[in-house]
C-alpha atoms as a PDB file:
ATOM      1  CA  UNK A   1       4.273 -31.928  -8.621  1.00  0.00           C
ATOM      2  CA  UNK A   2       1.543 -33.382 -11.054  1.00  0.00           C
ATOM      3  CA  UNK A   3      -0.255 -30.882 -13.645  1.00  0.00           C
ATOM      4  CA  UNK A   4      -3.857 -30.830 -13.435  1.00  0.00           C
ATOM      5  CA  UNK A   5      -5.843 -29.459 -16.514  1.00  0.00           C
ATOM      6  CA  UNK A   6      -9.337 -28.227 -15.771  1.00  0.00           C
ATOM      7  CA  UNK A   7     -12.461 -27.431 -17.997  1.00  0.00           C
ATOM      8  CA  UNK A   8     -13.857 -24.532 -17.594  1.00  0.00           C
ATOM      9  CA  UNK A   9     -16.486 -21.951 -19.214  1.00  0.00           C
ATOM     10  CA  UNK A  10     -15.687 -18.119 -20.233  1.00  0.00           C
ATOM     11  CA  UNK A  11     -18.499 -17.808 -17.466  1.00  0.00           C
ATOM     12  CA  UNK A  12     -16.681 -19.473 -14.564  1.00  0.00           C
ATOM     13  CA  UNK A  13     -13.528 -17.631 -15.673  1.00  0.00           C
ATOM     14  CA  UNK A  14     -15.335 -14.336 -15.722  1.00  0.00           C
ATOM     15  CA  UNK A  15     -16.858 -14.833 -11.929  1.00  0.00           C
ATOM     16  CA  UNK A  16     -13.717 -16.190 -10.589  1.00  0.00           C
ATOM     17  CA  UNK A  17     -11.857 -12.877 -12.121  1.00  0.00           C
ATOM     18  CA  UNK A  18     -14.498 -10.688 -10.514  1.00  0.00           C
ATOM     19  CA  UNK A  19     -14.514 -12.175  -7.516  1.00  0.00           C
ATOM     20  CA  UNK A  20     -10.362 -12.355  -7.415  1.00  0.00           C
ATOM     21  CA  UNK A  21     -10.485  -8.631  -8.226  1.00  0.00           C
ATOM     22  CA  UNK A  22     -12.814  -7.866  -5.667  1.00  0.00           C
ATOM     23  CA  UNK A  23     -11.108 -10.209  -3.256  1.00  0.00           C
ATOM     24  CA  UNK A  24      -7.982  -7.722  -3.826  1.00  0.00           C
ATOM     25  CA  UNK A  25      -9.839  -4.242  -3.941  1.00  0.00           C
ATOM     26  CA  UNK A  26     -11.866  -4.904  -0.767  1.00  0.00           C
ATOM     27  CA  UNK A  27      -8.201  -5.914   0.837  1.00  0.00           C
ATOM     28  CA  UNK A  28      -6.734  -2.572  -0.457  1.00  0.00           C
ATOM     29  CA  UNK A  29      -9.359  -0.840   0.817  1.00  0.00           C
ATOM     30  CA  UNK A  30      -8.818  -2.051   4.162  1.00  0.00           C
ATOM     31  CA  UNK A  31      -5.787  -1.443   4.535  1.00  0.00           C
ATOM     32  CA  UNK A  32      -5.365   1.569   3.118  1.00  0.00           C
ATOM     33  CA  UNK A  33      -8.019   2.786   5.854  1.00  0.00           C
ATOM     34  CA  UNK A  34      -6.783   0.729   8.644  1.00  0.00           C
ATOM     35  CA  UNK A  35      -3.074   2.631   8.187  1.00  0.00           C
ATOM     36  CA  UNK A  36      -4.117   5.779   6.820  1.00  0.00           C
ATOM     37  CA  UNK A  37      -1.175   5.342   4.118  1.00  0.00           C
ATOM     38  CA  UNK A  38      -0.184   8.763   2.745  1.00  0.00           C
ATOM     39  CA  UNK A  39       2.304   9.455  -0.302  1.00  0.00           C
ATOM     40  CA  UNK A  40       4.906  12.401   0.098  1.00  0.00           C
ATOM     41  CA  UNK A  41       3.542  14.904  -0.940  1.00  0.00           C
ATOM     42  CA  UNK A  42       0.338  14.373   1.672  1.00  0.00           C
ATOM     43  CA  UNK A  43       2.716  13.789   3.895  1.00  0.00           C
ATOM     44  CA  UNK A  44       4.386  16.770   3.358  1.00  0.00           C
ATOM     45  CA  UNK A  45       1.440  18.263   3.620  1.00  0.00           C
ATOM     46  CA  UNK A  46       0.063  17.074   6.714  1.00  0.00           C
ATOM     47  CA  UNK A  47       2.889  16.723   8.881  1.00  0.00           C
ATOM     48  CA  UNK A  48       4.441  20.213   7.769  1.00  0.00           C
ATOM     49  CA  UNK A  49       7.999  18.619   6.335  1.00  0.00           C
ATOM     50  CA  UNK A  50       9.731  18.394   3.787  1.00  0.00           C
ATOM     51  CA  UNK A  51       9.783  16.004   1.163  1.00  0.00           C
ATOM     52  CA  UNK A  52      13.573  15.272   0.883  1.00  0.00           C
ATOM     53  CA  UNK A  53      12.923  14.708   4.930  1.00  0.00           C
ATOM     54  CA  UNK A  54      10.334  12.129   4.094  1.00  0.00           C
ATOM     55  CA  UNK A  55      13.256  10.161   1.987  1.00  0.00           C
ATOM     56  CA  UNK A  56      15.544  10.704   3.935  1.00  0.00           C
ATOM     57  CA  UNK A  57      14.043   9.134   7.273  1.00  0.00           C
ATOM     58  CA  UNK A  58      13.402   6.568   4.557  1.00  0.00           C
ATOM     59  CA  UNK A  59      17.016   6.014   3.484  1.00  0.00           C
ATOM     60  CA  UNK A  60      18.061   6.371   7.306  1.00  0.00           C
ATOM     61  CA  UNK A  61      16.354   3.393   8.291  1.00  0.00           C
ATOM     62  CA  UNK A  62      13.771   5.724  10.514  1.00  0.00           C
ATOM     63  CA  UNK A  63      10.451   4.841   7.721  1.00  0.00           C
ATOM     64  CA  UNK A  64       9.799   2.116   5.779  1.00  0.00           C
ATOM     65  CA  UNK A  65       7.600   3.142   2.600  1.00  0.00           C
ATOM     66  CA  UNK A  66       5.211   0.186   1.356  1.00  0.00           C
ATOM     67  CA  UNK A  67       5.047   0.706  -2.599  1.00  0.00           C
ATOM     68  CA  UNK A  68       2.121  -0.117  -4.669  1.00  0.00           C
ATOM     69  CA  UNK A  69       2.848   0.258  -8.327  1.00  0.00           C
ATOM     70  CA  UNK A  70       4.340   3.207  -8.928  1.00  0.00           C
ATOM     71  CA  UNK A  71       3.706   4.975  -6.097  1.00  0.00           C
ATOM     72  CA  UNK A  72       5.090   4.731  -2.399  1.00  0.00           C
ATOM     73  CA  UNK A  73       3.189   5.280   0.689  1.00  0.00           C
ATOM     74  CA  UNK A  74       3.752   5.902   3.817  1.00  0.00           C
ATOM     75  CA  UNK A  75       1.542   4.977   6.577  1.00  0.00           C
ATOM     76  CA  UNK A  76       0.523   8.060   9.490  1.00  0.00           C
ATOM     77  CA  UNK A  77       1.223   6.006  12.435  1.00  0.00           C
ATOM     78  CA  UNK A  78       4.922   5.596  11.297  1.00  0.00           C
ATOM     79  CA  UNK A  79       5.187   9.443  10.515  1.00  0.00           C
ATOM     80  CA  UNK A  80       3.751  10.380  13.824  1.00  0.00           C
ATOM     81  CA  UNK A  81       6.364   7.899  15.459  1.00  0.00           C
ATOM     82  CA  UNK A  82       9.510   9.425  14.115  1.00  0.00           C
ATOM     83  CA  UNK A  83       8.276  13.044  14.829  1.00  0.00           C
ATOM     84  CA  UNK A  84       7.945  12.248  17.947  1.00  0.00           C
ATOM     85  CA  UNK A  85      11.208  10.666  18.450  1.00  0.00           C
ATOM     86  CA  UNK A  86      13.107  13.775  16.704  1.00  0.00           C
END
């Protein structure tokens, strides 16, 4: 694959950065709202369980966690899902 070498300007790189970053927050954003993702402890919370229940529908194959840094969440449709099928 041939290496192509472009000039660009602090500016340009600045813009295309913002607009990258925005690109990915506005993406987050929706899909954090369009699953309603929830980490343990809210789900814990919400859904009246335990959080070693949480894991362990997680390590039973029952949830599937999507992690984002650190942190794993869990979205509200899944919860509701396996309650339900208890």
């Amino acid at each position: 694959m041939p290496t192509a070498i472009y000039m660009i300007t602090a500016e340009q790189l600045k813009d295309y950065a913002n607009e990258v970053a925005q690109t990915i927050l506005d993406g987050m954003s929706n899909h954090n709202s369009s699953d309603n993702l929830l980490t343990v402890d809210e789900v814990s919370k919400k859904f009246k369980v335990n959080r070693i229940t949480v894991w362990r529908w997680e390590r039973d194959g029952l949830l599937k966690g999507k992690k984002m840094g650190r942190r794993k969440y869990y979205a509200a449709a899944d919860i509701e899902k396996v309650i339900k099928e208890q």
